[in-house]
N, C-alpha and C. Protein backbone atom coordinates (compact mmCIF):
# COMPACT_ATOMS: atom_id res chain seq x y z
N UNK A 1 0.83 -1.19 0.00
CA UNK A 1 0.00 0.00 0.00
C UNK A 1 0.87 1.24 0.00
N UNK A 2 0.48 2.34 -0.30
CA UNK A 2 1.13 3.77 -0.78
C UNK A 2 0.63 3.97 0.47
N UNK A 3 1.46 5.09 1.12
CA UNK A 3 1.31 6.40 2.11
C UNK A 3 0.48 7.09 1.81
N UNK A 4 -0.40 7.16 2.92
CA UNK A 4 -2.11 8.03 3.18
C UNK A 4 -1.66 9.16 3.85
N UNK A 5 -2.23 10.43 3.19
CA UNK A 5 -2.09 11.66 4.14
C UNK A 5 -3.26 11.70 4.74
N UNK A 6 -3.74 12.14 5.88
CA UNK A 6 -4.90 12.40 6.79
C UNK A 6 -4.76 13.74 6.97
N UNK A 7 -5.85 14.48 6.84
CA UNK A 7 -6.21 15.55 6.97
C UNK A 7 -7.49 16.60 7.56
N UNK A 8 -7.24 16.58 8.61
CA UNK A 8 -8.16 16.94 9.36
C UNK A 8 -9.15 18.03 9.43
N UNK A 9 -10.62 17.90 9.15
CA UNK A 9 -11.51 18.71 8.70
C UNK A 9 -11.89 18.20 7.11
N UNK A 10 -11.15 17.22 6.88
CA UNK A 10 -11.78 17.03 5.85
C UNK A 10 -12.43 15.87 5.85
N UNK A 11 -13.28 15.45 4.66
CA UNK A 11 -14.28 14.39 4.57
C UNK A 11 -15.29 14.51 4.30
N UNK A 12 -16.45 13.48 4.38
CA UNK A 12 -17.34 13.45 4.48
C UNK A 12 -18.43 13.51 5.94
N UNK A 13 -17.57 13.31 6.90
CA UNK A 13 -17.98 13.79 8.32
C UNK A 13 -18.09 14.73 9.06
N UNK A 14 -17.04 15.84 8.04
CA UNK A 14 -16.57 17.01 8.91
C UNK A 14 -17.49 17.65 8.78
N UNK A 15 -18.31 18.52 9.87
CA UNK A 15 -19.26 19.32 10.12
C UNK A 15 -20.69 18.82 10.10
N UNK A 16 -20.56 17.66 10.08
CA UNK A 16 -22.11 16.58 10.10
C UNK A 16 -22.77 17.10 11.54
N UNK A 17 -21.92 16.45 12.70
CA UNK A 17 -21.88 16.92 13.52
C UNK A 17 -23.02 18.28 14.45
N UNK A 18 -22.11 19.27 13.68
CA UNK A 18 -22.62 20.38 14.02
C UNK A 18 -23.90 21.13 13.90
N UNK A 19 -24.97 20.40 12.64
CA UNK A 19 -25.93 20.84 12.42
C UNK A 19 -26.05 22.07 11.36
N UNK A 20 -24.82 22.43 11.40
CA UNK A 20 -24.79 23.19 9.63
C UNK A 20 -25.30 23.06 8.74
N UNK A 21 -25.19 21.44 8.06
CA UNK A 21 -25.45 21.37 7.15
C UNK A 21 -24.07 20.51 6.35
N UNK A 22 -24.16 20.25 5.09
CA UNK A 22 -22.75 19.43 4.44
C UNK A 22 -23.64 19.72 2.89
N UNK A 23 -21.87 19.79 2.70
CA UNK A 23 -21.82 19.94 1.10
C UNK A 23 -22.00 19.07 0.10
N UNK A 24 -23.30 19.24 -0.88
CA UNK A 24 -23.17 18.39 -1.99
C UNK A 24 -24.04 19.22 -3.05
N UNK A 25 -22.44 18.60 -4.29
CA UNK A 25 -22.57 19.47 -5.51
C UNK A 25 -22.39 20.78 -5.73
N UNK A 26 -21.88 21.37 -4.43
CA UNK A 26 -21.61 22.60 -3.94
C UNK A 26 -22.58 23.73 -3.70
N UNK A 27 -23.42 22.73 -2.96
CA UNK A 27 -24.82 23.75 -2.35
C UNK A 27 -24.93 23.49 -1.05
N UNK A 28 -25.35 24.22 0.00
CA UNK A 28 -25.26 23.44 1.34
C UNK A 28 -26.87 23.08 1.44
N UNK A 29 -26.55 21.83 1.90
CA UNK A 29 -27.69 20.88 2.71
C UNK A 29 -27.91 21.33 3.97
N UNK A 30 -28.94 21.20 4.13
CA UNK A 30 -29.60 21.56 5.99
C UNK A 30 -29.10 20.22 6.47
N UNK A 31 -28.97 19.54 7.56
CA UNK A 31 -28.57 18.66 8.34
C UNK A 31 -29.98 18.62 9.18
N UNK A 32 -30.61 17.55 9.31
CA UNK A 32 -31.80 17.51 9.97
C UNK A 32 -32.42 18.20 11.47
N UNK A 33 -30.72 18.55 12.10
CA UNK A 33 -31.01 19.45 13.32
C UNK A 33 -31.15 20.61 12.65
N UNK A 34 -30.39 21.54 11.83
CA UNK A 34 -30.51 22.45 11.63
C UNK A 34 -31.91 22.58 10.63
N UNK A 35 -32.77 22.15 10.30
CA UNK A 35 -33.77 21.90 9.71
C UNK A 35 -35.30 22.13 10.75
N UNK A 36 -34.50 21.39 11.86
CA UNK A 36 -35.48 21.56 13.08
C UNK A 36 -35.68 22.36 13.73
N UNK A 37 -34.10 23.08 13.61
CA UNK A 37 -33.99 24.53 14.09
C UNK A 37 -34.86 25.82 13.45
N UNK A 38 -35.39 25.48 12.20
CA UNK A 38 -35.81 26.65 10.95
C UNK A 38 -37.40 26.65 11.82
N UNK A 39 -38.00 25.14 11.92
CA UNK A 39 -39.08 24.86 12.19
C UNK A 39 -39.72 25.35 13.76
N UNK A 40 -38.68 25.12 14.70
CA UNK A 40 -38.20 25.85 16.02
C UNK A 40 -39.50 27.14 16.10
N UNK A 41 -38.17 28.06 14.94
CA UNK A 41 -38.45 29.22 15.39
C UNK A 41 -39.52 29.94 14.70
N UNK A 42 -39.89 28.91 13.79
CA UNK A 42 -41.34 29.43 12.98
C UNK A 42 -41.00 30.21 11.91
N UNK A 43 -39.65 30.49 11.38
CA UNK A 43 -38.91 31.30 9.83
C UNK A 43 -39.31 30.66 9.02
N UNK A 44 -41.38 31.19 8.64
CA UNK A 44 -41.47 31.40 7.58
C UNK A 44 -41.62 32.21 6.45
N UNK A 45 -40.77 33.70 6.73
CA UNK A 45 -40.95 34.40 5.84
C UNK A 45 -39.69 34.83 5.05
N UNK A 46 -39.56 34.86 4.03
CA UNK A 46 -38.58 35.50 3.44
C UNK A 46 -38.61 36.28 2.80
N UNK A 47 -37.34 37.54 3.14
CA UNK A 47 -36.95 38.29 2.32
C UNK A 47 -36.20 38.59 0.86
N UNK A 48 -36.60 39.34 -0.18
CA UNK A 48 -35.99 38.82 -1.44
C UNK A 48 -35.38 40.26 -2.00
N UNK A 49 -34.12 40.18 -2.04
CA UNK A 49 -33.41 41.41 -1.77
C UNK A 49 -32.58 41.52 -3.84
N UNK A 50 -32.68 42.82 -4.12
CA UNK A 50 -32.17 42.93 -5.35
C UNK A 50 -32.58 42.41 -6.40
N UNK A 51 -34.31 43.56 -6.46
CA UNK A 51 -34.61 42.93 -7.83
C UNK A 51 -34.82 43.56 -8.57
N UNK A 52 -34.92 43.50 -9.71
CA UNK A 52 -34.49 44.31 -10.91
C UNK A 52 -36.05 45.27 -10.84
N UNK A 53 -35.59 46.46 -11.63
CA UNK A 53 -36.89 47.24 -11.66
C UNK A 53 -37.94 46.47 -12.44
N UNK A 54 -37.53 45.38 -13.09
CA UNK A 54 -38.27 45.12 -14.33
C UNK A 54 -39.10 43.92 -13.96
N UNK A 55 -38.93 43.14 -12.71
CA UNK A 55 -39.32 42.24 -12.42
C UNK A 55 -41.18 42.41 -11.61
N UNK A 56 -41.82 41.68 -12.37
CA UNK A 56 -42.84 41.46 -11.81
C UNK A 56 -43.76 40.72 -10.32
N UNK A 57 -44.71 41.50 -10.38
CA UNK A 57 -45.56 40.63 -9.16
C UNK A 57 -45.82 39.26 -9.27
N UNK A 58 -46.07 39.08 -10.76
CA UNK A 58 -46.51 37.70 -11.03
C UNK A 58 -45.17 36.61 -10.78
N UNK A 59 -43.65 37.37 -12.06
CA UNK A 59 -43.02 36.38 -11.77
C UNK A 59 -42.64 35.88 -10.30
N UNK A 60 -42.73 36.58 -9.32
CA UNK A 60 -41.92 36.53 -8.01
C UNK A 60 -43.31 35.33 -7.50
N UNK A 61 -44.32 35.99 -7.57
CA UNK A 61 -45.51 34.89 -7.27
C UNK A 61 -45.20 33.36 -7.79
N UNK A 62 -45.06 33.37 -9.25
CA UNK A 62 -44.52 32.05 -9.70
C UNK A 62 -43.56 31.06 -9.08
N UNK A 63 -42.34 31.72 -9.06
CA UNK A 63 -41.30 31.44 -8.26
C UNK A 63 -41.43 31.08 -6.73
N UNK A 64 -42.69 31.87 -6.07
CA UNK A 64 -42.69 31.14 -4.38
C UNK A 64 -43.39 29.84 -4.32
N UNK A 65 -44.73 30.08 -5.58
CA UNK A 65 -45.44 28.93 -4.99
C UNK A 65 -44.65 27.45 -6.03
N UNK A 66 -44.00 27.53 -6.65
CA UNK A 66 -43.08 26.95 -7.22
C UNK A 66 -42.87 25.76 -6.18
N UNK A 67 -42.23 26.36 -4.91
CA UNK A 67 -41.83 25.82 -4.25
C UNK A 67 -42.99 25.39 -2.73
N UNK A 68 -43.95 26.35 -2.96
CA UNK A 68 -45.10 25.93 -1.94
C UNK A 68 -46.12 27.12 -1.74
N UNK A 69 -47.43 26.82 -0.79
CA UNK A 69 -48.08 27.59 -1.06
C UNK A 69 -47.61 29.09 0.37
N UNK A 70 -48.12 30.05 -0.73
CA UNK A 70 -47.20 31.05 0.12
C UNK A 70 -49.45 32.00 0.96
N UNK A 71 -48.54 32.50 2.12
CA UNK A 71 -49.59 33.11 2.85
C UNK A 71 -49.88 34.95 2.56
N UNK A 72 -48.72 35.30 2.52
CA UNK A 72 -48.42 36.38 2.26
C UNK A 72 -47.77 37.08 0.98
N UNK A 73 -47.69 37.68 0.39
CA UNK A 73 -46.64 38.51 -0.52
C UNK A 73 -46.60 39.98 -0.24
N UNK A 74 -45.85 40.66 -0.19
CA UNK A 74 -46.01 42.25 -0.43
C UNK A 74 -44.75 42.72 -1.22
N UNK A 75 -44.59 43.31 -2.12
CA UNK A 75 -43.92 43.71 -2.75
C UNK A 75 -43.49 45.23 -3.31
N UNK A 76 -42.15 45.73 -2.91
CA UNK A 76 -41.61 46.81 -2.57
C UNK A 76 -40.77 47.50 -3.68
N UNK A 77 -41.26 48.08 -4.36
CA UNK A 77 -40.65 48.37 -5.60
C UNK A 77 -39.43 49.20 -5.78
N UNK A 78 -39.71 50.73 -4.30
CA UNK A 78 -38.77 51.49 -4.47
C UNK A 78 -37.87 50.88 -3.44
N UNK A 79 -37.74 49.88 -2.93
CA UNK A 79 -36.87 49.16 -2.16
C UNK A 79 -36.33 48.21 -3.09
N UNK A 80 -36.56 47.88 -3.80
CA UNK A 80 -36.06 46.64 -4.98
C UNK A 80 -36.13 45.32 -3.87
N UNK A 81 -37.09 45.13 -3.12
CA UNK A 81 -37.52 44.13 -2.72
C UNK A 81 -38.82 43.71 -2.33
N UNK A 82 -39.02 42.28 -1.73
CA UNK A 82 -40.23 41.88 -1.56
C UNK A 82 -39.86 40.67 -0.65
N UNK A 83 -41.22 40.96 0.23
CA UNK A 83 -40.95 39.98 1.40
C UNK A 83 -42.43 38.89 1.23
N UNK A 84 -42.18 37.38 1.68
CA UNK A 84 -43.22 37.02 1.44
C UNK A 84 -43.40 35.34 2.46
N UNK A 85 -44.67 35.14 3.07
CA UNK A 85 -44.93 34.01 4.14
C UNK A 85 -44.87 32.87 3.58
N UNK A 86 -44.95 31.69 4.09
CA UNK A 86 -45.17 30.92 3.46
C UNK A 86 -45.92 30.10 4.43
N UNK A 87 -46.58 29.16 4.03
CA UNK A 87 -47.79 28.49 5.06
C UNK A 87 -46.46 27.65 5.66
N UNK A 88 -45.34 26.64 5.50
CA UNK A 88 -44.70 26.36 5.87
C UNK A 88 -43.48 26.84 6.24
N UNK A 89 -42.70 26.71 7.29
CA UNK A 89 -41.15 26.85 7.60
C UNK A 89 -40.20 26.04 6.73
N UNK A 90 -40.46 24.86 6.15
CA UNK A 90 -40.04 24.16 5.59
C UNK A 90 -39.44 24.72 3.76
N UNK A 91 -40.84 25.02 3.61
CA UNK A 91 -40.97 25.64 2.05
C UNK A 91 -40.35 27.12 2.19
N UNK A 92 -39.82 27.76 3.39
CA UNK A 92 -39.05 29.43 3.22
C UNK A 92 -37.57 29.30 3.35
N UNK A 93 -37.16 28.02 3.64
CA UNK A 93 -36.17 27.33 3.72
C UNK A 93 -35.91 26.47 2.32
N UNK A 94 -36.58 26.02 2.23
CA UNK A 94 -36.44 25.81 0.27
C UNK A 94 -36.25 26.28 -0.40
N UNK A 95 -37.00 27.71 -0.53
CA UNK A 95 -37.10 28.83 -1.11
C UNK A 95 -35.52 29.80 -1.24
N UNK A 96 -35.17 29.47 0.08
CA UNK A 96 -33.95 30.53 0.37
C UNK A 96 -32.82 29.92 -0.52
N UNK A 97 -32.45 28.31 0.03
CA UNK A 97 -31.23 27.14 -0.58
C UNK A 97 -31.82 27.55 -2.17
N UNK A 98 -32.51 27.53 -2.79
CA UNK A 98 -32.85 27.19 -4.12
C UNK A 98 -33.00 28.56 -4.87
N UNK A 99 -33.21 29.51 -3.82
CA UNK A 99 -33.07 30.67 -5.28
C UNK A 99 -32.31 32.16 -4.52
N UNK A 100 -31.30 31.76 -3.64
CA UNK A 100 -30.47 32.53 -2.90
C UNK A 100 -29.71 32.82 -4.57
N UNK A 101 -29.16 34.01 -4.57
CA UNK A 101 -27.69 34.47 -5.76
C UNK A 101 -28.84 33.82 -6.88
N UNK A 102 -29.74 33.80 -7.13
CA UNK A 102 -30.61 33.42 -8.56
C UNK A 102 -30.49 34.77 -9.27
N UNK A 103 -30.60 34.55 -10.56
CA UNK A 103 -30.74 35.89 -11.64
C UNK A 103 -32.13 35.86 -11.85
N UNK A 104 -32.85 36.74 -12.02
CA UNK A 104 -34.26 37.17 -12.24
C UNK A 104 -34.30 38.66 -13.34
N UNK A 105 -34.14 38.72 -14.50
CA UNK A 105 -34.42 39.38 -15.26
C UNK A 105 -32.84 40.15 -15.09
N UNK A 106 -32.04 39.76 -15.36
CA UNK A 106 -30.54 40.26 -15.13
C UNK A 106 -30.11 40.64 -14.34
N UNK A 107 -30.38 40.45 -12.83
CA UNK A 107 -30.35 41.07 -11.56
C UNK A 107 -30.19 39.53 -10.53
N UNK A 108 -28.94 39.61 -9.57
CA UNK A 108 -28.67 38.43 -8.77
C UNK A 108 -29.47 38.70 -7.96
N UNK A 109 -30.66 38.03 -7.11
CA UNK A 109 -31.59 38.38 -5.90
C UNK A 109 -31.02 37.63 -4.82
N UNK A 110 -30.94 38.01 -3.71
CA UNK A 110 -30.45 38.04 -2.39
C UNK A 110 -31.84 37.33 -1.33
N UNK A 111 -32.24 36.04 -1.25
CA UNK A 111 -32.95 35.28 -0.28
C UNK A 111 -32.59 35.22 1.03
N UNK A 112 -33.07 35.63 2.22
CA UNK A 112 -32.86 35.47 3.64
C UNK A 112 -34.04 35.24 3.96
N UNK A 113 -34.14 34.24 5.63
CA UNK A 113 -35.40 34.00 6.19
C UNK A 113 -35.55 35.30 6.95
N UNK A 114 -36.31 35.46 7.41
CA UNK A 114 -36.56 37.03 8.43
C UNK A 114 -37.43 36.39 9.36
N UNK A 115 -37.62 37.23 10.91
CA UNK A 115 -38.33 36.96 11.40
C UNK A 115 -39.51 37.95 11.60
N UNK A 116 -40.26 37.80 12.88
CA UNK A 116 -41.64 38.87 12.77
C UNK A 116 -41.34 40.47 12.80
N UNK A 117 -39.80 40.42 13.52
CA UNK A 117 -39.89 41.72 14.27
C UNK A 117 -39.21 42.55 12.87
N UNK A 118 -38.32 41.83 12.23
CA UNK A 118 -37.54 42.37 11.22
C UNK A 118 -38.46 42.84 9.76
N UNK A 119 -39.45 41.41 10.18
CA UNK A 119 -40.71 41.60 8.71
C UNK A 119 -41.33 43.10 9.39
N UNK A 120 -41.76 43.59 10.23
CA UNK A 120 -42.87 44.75 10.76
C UNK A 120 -42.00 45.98 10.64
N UNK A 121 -40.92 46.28 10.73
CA UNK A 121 -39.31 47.44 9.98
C UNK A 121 -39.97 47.20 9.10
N UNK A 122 -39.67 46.44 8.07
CA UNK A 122 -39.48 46.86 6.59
C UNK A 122 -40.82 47.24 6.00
N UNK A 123 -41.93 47.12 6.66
CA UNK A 123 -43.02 47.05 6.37
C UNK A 123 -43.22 49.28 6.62
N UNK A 124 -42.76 49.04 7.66
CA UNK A 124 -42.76 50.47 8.40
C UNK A 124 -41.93 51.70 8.11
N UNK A 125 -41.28 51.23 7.11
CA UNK A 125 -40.18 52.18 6.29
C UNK A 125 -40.94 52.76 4.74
């Protein structure tokens, strides 16, 4: 047998652990604690940051329930964003992994979960 280097932090184990999440295909996976954690705290709304002037109510509508049925939408034009519920924690967490850094009419959009206090600011601005 040839000489094995070992290298620590690496693998397929490293950070399993922790509830982060682990890499595959170079997207991060939720790890089922950290999954439980989303559900925890009830983050179902997300914020959708950087969108083009040109982008519509409809497409952004398309795009949530895409992924599930949504409770809320409001949409912020001279903010170049839009925040929106979703009946699940599960599906705003889908939403975020799957169309975080997405292009939408030539414009990269910026996905974060938010919570109540942060959704009622932006609402109030």
């Amino acid at each position: 047998m040839g000489n094995r280097v070992v290298v620590p932090g690496c693998g397929r184990a490293s950070g399993a652990a922790g509830g982060t999440g682990q890499l595959g295909r170079g997207r991060l996976i939720p790890t089922r604690q950290s999954q439980r954690g989303a559900e925890d705290s009830q983050a179902c709304t997300v914020s959708i940051d950087g969108l083009s002037t040109s982008t519509t109510d409809a497409q952004l509508r398309n795009l949530l329930n895409s992924i599930g049925p949504i409770q809320m939408f409001k949409m912020l034009p001279q903010q170049r964003k839009a925040i929106a519920k979703f009946h699940n924690p599960q599906h705003a967490l889908s939403f975020q992994v799957s169309f975080n850094r997405h292009m939408i009419d030539l414009s990269h959009i910026d996905v974060s979960l938010i919570d109540k206090q942060i959704m009622l600011k932006s609402f109030l601005r």
